[in-house]
Protein backbone atom coordinates (compact mmCIF):
# COMPACT_ATOMS: atom_id res chain seq x y z
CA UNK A 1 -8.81 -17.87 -0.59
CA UNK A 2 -7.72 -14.60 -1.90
CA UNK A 3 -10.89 -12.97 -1.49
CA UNK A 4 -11.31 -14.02 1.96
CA UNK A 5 -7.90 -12.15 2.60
CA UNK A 6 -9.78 -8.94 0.60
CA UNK A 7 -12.90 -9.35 3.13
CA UNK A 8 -10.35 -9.33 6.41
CA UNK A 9 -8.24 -7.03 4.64
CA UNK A 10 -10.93 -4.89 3.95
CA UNK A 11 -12.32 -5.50 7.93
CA UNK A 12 -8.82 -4.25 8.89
CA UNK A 13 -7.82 -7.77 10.50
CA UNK A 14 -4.65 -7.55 8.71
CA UNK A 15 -3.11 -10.89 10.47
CA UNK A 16 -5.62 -12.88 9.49
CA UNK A 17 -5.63 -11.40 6.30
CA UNK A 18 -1.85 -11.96 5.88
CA UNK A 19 -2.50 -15.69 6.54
CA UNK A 20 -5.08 -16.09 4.16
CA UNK A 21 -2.96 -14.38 1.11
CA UNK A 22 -0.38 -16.91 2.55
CA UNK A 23 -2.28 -20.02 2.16
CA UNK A 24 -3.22 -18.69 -1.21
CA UNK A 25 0.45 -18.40 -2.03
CA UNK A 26 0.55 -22.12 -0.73
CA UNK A 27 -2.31 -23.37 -2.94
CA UNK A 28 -0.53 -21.58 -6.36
CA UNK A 29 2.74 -23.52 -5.29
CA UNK A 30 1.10 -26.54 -4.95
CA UNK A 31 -0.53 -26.30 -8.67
CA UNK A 32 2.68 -25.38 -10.39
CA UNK A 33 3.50 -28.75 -10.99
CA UNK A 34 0.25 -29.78 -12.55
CA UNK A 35 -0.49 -26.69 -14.72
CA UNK A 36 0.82 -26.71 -18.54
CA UNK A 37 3.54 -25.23 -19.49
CA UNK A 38 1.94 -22.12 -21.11
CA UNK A 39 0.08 -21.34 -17.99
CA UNK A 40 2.81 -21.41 -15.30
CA UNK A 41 3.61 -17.77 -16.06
CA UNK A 42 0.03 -16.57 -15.14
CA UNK A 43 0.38 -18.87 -11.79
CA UNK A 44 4.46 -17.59 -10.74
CA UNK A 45 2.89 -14.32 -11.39
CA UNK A 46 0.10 -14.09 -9.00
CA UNK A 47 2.49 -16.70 -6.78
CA UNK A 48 4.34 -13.67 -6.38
CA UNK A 49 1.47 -11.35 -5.99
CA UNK A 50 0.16 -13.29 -2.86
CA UNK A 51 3.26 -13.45 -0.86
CA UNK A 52 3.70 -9.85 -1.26
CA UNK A 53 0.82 -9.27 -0.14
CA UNK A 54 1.27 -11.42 2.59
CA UNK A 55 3.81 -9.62 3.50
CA UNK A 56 2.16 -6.13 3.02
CA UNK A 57 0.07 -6.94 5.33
CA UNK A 58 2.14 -8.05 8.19
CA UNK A 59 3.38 -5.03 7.94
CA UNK A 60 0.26 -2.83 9.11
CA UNK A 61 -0.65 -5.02 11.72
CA UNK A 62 2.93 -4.29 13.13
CA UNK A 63 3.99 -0.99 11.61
CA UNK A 64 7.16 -2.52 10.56
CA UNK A 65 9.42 -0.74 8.00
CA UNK A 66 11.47 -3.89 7.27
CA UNK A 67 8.34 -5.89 6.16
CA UNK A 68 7.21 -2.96 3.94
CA UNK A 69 10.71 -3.28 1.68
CA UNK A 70 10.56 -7.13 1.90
CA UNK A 71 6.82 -6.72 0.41
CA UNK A 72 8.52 -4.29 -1.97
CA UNK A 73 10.87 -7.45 -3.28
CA UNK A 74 8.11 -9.53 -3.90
CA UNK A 75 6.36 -7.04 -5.97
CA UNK A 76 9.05 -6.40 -7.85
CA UNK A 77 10.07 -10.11 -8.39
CA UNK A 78 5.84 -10.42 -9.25
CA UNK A 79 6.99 -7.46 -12.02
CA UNK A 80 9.43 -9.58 -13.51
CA UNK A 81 7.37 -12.25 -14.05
CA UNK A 82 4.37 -10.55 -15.50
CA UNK A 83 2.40 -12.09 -18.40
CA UNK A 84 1.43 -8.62 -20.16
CA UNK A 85 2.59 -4.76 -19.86
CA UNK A 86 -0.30 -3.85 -17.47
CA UNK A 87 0.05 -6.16 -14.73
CA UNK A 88 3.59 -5.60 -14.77
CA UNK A 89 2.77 -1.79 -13.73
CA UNK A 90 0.18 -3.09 -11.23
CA UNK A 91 2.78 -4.86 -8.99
CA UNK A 92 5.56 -2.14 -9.63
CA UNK A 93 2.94 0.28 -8.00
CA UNK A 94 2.45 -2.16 -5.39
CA UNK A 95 6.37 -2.08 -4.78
CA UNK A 96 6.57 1.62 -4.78
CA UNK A 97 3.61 1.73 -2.94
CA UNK A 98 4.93 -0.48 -0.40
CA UNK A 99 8.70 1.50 -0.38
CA UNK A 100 6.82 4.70 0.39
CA UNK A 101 4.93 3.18 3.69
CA UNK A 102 8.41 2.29 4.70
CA UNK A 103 9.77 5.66 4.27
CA UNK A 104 6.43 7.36 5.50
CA UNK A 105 6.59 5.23 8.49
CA UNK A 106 10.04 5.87 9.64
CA UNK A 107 9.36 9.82 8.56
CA UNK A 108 6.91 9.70 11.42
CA UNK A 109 9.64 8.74 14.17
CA UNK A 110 12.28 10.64 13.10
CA UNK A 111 11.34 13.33 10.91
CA UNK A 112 13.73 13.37 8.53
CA UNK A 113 13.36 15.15 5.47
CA UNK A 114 15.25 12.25 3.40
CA UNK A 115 12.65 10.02 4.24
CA UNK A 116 10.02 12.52 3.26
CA UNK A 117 11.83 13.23 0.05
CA UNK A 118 12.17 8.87 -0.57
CA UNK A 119 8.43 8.48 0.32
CA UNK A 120 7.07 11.20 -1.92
CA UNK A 121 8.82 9.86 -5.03
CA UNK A 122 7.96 6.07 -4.12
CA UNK A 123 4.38 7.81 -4.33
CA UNK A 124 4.71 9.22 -7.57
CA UNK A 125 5.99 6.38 -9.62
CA UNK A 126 3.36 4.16 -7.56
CA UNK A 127 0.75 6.92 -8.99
CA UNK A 128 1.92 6.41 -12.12
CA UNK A 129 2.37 2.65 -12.79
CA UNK A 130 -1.50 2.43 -11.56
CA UNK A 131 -2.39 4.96 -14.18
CA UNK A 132 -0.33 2.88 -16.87
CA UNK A 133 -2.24 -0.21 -16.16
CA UNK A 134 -5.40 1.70 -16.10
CA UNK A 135 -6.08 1.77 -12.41
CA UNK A 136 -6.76 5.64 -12.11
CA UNK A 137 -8.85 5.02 -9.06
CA UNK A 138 -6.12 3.69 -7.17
CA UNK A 139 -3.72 6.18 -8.86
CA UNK A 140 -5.82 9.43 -7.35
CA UNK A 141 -5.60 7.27 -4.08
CA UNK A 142 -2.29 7.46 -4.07
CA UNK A 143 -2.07 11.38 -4.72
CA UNK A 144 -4.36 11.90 -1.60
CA UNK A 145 -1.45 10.27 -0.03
CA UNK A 146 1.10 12.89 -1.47
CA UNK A 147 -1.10 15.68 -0.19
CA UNK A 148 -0.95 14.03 3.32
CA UNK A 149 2.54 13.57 3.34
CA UNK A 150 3.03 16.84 2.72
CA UNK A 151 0.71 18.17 4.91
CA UNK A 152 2.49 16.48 7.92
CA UNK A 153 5.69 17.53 7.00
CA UNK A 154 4.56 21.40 6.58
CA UNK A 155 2.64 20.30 10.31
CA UNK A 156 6.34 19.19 11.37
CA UNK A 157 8.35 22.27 10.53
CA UNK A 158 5.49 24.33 11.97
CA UNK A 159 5.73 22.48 15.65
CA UNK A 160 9.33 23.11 15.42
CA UNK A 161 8.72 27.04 15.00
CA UNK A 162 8.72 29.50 18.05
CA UNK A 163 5.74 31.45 16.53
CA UNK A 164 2.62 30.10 17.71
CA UNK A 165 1.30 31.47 14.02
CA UNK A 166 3.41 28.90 12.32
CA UNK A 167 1.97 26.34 14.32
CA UNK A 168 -1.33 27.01 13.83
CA UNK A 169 -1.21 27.16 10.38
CA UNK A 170 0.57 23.53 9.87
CA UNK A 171 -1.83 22.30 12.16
CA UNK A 172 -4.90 23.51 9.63
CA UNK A 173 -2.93 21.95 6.68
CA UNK A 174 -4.37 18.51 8.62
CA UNK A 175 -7.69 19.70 8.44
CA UNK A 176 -10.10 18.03 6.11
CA UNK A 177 -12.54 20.50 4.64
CA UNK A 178 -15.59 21.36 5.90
CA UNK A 179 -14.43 19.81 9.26
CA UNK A 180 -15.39 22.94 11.71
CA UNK A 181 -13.15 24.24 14.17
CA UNK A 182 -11.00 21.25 15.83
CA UNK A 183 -9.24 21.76 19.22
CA UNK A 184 -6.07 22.20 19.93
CA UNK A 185 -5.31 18.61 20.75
CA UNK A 186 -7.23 17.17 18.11
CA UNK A 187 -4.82 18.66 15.60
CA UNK A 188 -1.92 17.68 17.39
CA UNK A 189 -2.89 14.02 17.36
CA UNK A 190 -3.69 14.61 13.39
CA UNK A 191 -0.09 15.74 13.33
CA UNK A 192 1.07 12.73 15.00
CA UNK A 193 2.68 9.60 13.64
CA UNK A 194 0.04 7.61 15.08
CA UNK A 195 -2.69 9.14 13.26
CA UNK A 196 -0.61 9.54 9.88
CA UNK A 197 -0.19 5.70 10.03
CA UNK A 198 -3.63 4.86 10.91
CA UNK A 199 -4.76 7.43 7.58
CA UNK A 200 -2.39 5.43 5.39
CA UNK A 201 -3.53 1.79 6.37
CA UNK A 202 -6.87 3.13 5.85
CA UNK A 203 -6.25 5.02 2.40
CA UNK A 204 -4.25 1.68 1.52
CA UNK A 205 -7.23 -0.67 2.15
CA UNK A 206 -8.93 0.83 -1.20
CA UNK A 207 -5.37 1.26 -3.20
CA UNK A 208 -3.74 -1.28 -5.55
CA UNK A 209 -5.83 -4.07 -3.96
CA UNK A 210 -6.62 -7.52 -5.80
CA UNK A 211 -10.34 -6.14 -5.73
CA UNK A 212 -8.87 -3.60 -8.87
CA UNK A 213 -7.01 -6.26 -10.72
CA UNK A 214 -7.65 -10.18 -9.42
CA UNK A 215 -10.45 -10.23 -11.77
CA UNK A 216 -9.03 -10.22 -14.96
CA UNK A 217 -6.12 -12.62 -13.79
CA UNK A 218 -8.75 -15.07 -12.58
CA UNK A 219 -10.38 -17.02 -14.94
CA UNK A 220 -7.47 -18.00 -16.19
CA UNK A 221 -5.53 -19.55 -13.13
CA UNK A 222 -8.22 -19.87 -10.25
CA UNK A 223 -11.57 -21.23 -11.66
CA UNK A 224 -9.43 -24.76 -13.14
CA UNK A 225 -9.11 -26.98 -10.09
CA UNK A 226 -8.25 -24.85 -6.95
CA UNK A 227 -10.39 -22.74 -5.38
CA UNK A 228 -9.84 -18.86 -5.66
């Protein structure tokens, strides 16, 4: 069930992939009753994990702030429940991860620099709880995202500046190397919200996933007498 989420996840169908990690978190429930003792922790664990990410992602089909912080609980709940050190930094990175697309997404609307400041040091601590449990893909992932939060806020204070010099320049801090000369209006819409929300669900698809950690979680809860 879970991977089916990862494949729709991965497709960007992030509804149907919300329902999938929600029948998963249906399927652990069900078992929690049946499993021994010494194995319920393993199954609360990724009972936890599921509905977050549920939740997570609800929240990029809809762009909705709220979910992000309610996703946030449930990784941090998932935290408290871990069985061992590094999946206890896995799902605090998810929560911080999942804080900072609540902050980033509100920064977009309104601009604020608190929000800015809030999102880039969810980031960091999400950066570094994947490097504790040994995710440094997903870790470098996440400090593309740092650079692209601070590239749209240097892009913000730049459109807010009477010299057309200023503006120019915050619009090239959205460039991506090697990219040629972009028009006018194609760095704008870079600069936009829109676009910095579209970058993040697509950054997000390859950060902090189950794809980086299910597997060594698995064999021990999914391949008894549910499917995984």
């Amino acid at each position: 069930m879970l991977d089916h989420g990862l494949l729709e996840e991965a497709k960007g169908d992030y509804v149907s992939a919300s329902r999938l990690h929600e029948r998963a978190s249906d399927l652990f429930q069900s078992t929690l009753s049946r499993d021994p003792i010494d194995e319920r922790a393993d199954v609360l664990f990724a009972l936890d994990l599921s509905k977050g990410w549920s939740v997570l992602c609800a929240a990029r089909a809809d762009s909705d702030p709220r979910e992000y912080l309610r996703a946030a609980k449930l990784f941090k709940a998932a935290a408290g429940k871990s069985p061992n050190v590094r999946s206890g930094q896995y799902a605090m990175g998810n929560r911080f991860l999942s804080e900072a697309l609540a902050s980033e997404t509100r920064f977009a609307v309104s601009a604020d620099p608190k929000l800015y400041r809030t999102a880039k040091r969810c980031l960091k601590n999400a950066s570094t709880c994947y490097s504790r449990a040994n995710m440094d893909r997903s870790s470098l992932i996440v400090d593309a995202r740092l650079s692209l939060l601070d590239a749209s806020l240097y892009s913000t204070r730049a459109e807010a500046s009477p010299d057309p010099r200023r503006i120019q320049e915050g619009w090239g801090q959205l460039e991506p190397a090697g990219s040629g000369k972009d028009s006018g209006e194609s760095l704008r819409e870079k600069a936009s919200g829109k676009t910095i929300e579209r970058d993040a669900r697509t950054s997000c698809r390859s950060v902090a996933r189950f794809t980086d950690f299910w597997p060594s979680i698995r064999p021990r809860i999914c391949d008894r007498d549910h499917p995984g």
